[in-house]
PDB file of N, CA and C in Angstrom:
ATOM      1  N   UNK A   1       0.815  -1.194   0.000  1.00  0.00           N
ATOM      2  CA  UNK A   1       0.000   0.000   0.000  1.00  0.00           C
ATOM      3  C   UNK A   1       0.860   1.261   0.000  1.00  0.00           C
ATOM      4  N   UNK A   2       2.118   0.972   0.242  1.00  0.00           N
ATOM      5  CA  UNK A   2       2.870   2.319   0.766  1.00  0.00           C
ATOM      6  C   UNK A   2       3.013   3.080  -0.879  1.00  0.00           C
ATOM      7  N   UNK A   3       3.287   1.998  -1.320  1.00  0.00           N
ATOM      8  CA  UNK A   3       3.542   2.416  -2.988  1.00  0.00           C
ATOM      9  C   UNK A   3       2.769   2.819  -3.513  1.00  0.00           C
ATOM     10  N   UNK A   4       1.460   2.238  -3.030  1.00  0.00           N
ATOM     11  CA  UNK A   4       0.142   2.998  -4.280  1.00  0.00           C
ATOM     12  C   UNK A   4      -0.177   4.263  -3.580  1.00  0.00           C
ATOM     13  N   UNK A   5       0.214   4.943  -2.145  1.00  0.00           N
ATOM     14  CA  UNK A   5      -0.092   6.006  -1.959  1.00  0.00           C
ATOM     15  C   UNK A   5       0.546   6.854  -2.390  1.00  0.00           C
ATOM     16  N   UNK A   6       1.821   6.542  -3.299  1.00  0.00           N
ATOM     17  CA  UNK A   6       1.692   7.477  -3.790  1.00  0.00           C
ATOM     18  C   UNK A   6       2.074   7.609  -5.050  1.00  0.00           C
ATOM     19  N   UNK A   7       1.811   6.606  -5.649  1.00  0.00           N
ATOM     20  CA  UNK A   7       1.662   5.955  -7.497  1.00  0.00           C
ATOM     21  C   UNK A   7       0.168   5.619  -7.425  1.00  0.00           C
ATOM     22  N   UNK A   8      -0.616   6.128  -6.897  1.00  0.00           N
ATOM     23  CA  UNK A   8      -2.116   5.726  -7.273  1.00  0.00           C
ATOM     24  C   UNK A   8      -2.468   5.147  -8.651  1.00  0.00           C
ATOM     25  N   UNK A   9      -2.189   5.818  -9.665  1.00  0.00           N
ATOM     26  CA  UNK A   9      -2.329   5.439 -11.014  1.00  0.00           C
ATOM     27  C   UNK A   9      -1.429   3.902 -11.509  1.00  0.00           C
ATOM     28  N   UNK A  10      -0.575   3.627 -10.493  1.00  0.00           N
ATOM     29  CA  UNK A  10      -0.087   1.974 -10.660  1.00  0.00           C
ATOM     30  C   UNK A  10      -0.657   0.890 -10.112  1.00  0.00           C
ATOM     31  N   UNK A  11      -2.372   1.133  -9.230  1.00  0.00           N
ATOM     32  CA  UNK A  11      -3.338   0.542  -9.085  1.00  0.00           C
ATOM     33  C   UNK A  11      -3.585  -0.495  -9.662  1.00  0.00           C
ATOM     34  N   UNK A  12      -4.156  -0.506 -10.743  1.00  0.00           N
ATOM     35  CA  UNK A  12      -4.504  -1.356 -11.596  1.00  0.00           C
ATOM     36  C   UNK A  12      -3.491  -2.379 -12.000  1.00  0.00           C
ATOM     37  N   UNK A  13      -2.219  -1.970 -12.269  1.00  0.00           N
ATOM     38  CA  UNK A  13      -1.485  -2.808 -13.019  1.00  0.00           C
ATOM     39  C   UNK A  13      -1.066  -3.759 -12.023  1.00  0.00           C
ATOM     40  N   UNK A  14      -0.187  -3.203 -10.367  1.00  0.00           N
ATOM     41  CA  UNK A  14       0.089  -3.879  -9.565  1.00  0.00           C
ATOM     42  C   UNK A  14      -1.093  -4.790  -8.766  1.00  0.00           C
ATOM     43  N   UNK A  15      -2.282  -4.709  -8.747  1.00  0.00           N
ATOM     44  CA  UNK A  15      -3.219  -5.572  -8.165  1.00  0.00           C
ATOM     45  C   UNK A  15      -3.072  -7.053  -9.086  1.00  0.00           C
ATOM     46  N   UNK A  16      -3.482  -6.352 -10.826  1.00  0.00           N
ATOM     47  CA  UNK A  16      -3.671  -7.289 -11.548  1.00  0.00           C
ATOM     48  C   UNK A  16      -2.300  -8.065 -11.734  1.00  0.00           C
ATOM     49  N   UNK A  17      -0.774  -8.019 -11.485  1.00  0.00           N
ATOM     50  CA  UNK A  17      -0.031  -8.621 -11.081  1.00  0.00           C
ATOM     51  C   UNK A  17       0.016  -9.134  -9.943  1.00  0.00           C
ATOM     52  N   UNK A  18      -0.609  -9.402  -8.465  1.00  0.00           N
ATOM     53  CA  UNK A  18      -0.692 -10.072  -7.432  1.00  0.00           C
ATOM     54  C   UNK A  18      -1.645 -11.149  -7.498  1.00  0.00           C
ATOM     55  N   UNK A  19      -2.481 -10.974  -8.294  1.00  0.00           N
ATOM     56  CA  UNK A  19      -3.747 -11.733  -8.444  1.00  0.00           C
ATOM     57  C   UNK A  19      -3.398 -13.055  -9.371  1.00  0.00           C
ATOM     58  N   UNK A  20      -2.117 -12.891 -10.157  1.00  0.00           N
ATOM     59  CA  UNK A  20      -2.145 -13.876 -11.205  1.00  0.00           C
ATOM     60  C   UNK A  20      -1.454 -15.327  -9.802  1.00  0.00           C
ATOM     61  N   UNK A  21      -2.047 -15.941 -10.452  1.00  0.00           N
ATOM     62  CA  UNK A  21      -1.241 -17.658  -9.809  1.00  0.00           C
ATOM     63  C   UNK A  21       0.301 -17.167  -9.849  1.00  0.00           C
ATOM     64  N   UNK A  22       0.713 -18.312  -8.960  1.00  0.00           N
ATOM     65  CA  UNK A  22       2.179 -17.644  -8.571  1.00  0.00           C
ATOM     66  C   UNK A  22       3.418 -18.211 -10.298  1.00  0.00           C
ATOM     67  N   UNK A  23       2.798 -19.534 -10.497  1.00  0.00           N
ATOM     68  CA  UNK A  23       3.720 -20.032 -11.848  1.00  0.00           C
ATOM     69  C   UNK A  23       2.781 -18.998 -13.190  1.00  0.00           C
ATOM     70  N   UNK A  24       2.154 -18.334 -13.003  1.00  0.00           N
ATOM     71  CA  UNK A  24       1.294 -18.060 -14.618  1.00  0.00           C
ATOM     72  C   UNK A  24       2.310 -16.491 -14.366  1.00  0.00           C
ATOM     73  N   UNK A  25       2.507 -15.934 -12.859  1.00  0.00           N
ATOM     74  CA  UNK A  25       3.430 -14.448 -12.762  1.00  0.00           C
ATOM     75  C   UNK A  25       4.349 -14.242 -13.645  1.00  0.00           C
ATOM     76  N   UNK A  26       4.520 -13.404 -14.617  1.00  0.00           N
ATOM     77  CA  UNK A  26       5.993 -13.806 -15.471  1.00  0.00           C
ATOM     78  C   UNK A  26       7.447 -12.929 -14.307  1.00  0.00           C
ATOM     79  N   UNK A  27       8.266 -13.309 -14.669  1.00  0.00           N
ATOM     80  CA  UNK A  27       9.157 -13.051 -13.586  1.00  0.00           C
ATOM     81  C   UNK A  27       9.711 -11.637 -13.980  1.00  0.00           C
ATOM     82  N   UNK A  28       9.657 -11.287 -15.857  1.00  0.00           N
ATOM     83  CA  UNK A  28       9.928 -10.219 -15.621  1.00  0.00           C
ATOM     84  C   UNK A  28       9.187  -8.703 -15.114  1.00  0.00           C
ATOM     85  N   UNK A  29       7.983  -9.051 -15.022  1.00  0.00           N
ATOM     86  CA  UNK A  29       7.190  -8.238 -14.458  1.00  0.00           C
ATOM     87  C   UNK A  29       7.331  -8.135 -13.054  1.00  0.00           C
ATOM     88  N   UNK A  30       7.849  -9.005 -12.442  1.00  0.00           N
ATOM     89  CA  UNK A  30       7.907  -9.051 -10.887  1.00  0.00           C
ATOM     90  C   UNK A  30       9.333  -8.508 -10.574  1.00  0.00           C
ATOM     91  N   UNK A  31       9.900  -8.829 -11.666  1.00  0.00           N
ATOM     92  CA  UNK A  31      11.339  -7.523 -11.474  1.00  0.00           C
ATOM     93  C   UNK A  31      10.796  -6.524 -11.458  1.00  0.00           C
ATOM     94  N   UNK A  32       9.987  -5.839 -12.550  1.00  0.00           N
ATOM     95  CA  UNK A  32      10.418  -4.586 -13.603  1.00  0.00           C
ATOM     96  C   UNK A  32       9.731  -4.134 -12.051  1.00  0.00           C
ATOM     97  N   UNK A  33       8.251  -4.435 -11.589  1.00  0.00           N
ATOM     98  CA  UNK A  33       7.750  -3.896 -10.120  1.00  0.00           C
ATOM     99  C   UNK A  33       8.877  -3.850  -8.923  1.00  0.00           C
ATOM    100  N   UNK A  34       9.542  -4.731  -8.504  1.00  0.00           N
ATOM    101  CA  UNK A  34      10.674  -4.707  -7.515  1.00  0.00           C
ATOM    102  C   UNK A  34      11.750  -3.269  -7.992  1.00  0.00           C
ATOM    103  N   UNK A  35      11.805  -2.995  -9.333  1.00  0.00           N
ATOM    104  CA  UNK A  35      12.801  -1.812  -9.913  1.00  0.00           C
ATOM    105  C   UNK A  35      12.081  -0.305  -9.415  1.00  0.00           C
ATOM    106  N   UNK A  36      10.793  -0.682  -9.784  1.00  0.00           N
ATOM    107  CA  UNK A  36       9.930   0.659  -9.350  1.00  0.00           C
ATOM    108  C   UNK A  36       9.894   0.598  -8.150  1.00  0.00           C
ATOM    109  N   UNK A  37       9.901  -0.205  -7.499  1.00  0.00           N
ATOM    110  CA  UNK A  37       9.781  -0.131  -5.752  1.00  0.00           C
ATOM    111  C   UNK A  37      10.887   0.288  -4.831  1.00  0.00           C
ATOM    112  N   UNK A  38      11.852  -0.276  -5.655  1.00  0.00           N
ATOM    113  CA  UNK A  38      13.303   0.436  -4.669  1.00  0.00           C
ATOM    114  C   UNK A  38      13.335   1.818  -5.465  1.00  0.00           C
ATOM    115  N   UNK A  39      13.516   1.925  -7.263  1.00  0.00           N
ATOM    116  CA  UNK A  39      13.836   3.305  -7.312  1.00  0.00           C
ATOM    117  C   UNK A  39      12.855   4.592  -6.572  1.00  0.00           C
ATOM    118  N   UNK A  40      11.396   4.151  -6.407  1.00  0.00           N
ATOM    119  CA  UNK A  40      10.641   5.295  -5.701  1.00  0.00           C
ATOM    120  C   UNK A  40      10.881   5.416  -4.175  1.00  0.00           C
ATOM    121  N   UNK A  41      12.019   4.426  -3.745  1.00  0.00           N
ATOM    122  CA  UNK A  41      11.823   4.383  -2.375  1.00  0.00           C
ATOM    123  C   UNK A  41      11.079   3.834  -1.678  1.00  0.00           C
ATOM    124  N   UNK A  42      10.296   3.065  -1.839  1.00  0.00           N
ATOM    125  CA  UNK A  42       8.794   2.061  -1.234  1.00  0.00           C
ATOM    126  C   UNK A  42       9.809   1.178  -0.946  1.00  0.00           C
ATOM    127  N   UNK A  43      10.611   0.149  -1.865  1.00  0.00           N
ATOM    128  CA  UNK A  43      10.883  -0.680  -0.964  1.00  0.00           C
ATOM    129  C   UNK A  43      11.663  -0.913   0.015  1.00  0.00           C
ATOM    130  N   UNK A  44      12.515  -0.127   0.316  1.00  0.00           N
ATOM    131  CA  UNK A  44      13.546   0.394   1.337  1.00  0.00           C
ATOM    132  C   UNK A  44      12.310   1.004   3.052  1.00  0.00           C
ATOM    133  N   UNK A  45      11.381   1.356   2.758  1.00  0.00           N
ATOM    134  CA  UNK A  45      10.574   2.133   3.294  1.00  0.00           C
ATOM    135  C   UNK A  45      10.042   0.936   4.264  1.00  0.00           C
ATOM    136  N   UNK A  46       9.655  -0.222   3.546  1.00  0.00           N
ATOM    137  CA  UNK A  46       8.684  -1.127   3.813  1.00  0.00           C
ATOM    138  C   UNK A  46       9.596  -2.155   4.485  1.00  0.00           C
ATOM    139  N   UNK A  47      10.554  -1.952   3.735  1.00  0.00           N
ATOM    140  CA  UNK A  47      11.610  -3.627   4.589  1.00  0.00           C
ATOM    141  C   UNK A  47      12.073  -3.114   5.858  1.00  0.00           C
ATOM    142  N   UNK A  48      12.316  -1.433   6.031  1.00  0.00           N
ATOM    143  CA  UNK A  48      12.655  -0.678   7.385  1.00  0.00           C
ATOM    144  C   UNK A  48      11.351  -1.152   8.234  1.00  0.00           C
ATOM    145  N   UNK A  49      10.046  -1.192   8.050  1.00  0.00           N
ATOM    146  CA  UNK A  49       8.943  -0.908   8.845  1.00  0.00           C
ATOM    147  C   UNK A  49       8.697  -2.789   9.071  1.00  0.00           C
ATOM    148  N   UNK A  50       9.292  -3.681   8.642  1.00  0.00           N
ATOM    149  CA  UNK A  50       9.066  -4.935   8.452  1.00  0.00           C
ATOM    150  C   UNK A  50       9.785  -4.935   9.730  1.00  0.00           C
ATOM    151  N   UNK A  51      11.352  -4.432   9.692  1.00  0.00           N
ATOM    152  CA  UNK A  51      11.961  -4.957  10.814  1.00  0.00           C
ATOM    153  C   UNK A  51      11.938  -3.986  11.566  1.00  0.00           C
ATOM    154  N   UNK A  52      11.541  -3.017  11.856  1.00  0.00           N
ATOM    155  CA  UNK A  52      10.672  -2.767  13.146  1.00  0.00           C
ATOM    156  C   UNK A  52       9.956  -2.844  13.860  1.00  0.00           C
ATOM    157  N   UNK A  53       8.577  -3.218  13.177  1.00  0.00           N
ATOM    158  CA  UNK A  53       8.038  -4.106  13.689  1.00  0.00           C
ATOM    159  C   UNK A  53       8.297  -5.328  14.211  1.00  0.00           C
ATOM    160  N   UNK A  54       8.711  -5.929  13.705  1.00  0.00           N
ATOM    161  CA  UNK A  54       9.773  -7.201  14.430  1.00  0.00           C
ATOM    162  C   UNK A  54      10.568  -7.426  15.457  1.00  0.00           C
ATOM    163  N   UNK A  55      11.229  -6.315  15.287  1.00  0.00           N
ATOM    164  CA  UNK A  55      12.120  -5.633  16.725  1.00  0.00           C
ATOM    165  C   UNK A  55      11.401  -5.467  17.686  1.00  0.00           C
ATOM    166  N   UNK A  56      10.387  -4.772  17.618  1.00  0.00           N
ATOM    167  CA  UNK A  56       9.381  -4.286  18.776  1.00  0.00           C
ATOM    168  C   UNK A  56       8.510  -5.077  19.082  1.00  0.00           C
ATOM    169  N   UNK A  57       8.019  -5.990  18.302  1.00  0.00           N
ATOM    170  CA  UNK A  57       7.290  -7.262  18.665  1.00  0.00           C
ATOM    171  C   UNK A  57       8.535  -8.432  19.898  1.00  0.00           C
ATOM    172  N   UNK A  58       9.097  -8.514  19.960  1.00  0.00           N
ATOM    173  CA  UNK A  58      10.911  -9.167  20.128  1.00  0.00           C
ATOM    174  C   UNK A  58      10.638  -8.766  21.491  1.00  0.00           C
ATOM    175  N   UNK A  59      10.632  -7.112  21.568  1.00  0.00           N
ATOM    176  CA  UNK A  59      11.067  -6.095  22.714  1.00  0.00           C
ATOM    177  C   UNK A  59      10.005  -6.765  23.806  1.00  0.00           C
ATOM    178  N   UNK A  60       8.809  -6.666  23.542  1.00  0.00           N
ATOM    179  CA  UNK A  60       7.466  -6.558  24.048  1.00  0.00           C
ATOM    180  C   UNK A  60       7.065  -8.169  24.394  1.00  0.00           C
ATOM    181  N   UNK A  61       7.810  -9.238  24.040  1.00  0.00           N
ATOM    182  CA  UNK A  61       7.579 -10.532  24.136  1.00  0.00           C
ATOM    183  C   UNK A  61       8.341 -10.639  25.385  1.00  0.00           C
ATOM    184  N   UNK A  62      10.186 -10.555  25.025  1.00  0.00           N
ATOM    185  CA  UNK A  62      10.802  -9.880  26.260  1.00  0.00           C
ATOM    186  C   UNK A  62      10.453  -9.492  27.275  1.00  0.00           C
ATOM    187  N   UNK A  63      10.026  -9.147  27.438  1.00  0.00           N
ATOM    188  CA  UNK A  63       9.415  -7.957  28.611  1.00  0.00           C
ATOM    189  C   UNK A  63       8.319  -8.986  29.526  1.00  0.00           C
ATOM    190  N   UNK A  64       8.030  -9.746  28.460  1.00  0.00           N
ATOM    191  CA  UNK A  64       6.890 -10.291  29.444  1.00  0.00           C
ATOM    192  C   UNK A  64       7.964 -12.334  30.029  1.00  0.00           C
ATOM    193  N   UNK A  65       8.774 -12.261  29.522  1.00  0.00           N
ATOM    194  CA  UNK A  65       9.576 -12.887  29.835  1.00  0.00           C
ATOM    195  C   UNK A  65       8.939 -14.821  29.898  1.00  0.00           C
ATOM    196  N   UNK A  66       8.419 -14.709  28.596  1.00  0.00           N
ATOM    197  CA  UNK A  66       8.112 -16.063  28.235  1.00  0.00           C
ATOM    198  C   UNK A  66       8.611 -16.933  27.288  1.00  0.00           C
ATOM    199  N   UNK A  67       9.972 -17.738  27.181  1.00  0.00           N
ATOM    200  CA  UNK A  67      10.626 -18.177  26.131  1.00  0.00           C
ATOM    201  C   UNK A  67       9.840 -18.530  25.399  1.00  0.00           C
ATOM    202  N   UNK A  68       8.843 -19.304  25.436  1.00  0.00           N
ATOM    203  CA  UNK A  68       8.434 -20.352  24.432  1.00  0.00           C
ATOM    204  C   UNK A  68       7.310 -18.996  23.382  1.00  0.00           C
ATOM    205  N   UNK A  69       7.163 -17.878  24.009  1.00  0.00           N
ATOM    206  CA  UNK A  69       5.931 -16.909  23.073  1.00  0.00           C
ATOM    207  C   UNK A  69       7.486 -16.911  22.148  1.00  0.00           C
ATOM    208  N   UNK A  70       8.667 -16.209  22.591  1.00  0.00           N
ATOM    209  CA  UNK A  70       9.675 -15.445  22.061  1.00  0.00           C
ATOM    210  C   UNK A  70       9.927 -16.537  20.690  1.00  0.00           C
ATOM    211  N   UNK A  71       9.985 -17.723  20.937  1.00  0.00           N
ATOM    212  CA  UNK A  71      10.329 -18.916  19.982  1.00  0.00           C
ATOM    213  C   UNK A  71       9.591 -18.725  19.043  1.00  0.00           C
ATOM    214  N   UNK A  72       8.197 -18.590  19.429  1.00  0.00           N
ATOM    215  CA  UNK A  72       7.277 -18.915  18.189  1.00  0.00           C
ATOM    216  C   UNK A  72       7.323 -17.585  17.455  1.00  0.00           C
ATOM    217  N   UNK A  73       7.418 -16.553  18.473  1.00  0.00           N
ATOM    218  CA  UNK A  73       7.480 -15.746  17.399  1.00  0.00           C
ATOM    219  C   UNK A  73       9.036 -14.896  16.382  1.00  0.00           C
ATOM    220  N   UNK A  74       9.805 -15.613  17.109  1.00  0.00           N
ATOM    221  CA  UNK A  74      11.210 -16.149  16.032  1.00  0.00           C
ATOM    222  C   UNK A  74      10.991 -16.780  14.747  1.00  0.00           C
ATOM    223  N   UNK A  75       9.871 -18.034  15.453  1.00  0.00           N
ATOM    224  CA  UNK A  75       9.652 -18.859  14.087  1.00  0.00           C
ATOM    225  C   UNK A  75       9.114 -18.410  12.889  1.00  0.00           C
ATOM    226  N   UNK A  76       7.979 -17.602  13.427  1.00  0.00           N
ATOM    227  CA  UNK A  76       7.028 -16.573  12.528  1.00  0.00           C
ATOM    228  C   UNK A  76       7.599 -15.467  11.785  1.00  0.00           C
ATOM    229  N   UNK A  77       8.913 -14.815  12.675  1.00  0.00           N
ATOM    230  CA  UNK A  77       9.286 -13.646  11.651  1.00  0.00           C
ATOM    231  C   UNK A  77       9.916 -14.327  10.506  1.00  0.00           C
ATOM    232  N   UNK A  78      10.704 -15.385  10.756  1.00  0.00           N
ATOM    233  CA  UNK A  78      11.760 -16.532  10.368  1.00  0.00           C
ATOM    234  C   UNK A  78      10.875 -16.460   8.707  1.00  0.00           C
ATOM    235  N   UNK A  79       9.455 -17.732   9.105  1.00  0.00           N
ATOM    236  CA  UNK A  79       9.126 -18.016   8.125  1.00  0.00           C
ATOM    237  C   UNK A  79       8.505 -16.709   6.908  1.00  0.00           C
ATOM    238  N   UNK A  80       7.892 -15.865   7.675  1.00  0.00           N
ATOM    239  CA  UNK A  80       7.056 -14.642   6.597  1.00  0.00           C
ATOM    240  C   UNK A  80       8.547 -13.762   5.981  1.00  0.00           C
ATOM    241  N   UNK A  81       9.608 -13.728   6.279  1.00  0.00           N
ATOM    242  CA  UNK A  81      10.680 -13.504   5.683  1.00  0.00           C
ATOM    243  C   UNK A  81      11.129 -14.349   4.920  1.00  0.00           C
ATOM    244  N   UNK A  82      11.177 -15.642   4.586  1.00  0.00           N
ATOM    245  CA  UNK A  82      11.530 -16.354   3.768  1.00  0.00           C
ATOM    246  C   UNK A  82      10.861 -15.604   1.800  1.00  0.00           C
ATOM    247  N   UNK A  83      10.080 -15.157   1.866  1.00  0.00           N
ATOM    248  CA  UNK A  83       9.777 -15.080   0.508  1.00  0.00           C
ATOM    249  C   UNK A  83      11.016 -13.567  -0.050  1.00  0.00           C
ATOM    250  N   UNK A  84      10.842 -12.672   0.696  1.00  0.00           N
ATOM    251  CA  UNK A  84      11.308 -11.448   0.591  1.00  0.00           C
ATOM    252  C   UNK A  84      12.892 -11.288   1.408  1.00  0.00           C
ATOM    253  N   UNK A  85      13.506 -12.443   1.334  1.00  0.00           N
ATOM    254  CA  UNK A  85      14.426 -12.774   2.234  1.00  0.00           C
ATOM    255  C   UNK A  85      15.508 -11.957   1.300  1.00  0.00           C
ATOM    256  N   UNK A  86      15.693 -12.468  -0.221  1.00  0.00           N
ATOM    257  CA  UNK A  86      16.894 -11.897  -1.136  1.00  0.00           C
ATOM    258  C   UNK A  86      16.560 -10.227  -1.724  1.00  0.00           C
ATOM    259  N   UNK A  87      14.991  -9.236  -0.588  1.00  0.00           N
ATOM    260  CA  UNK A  87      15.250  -8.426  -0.935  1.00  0.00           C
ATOM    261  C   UNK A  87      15.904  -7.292   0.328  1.00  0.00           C
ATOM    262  N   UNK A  88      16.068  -8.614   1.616  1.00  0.00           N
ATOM    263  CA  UNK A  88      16.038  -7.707   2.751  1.00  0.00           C
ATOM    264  C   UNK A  88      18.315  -7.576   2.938  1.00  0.00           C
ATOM    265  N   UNK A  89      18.419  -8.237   2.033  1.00  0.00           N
ATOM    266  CA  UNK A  89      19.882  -8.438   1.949  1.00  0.00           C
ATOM    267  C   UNK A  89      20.498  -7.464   0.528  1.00  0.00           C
ATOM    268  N   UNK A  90      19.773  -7.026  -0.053  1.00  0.00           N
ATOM    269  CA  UNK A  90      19.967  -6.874  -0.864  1.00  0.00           C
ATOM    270  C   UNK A  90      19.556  -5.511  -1.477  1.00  0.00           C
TER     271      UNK A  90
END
């Protein structure tokens, strides 16, 4: 969403690219979008607010001093990072 607020007019195109099945996606379209996303700054924006949230979720688990919440939710940042993993390095 961060992107369409303020590419509104890339609405259409980026929905109708999320919507396709993941093998029918062509890959260069899922670049050419990843190119627009870092050059406008969205995606730098979004991977900052990913791991902040994360951090502060971390902080706040901490605090209440229950290993096994802290685990699972290790496991959870773990796995929902796996897709977007080669853009948070990168």
């Amino acid at each position: 969403m961060t992107h369409l607020e303020s590419f509104p007019e890339e609405r259409d195109e980026i929905i109708g690219v999320l919507n396709l099945p993941r093998d029918e996606t062509p890959q260069e379209k899922v670049a050419e979008l990843i190119r627009r996303f870092r050059d406008a700054g969205t995606l730098n924006r979004v991977l900052q607010r990913i791991s902040s949230e994360a951090e502060s979720a971390t902080k706040q688990i901490e605090e209440l001093k229950q290993p096994e919440l802290a685990r699972l939710l290790d496991e959870l940042v773990t796995r929902v990072s796996v897709p977007i993993s080669h853009l948070m390095s990168g």
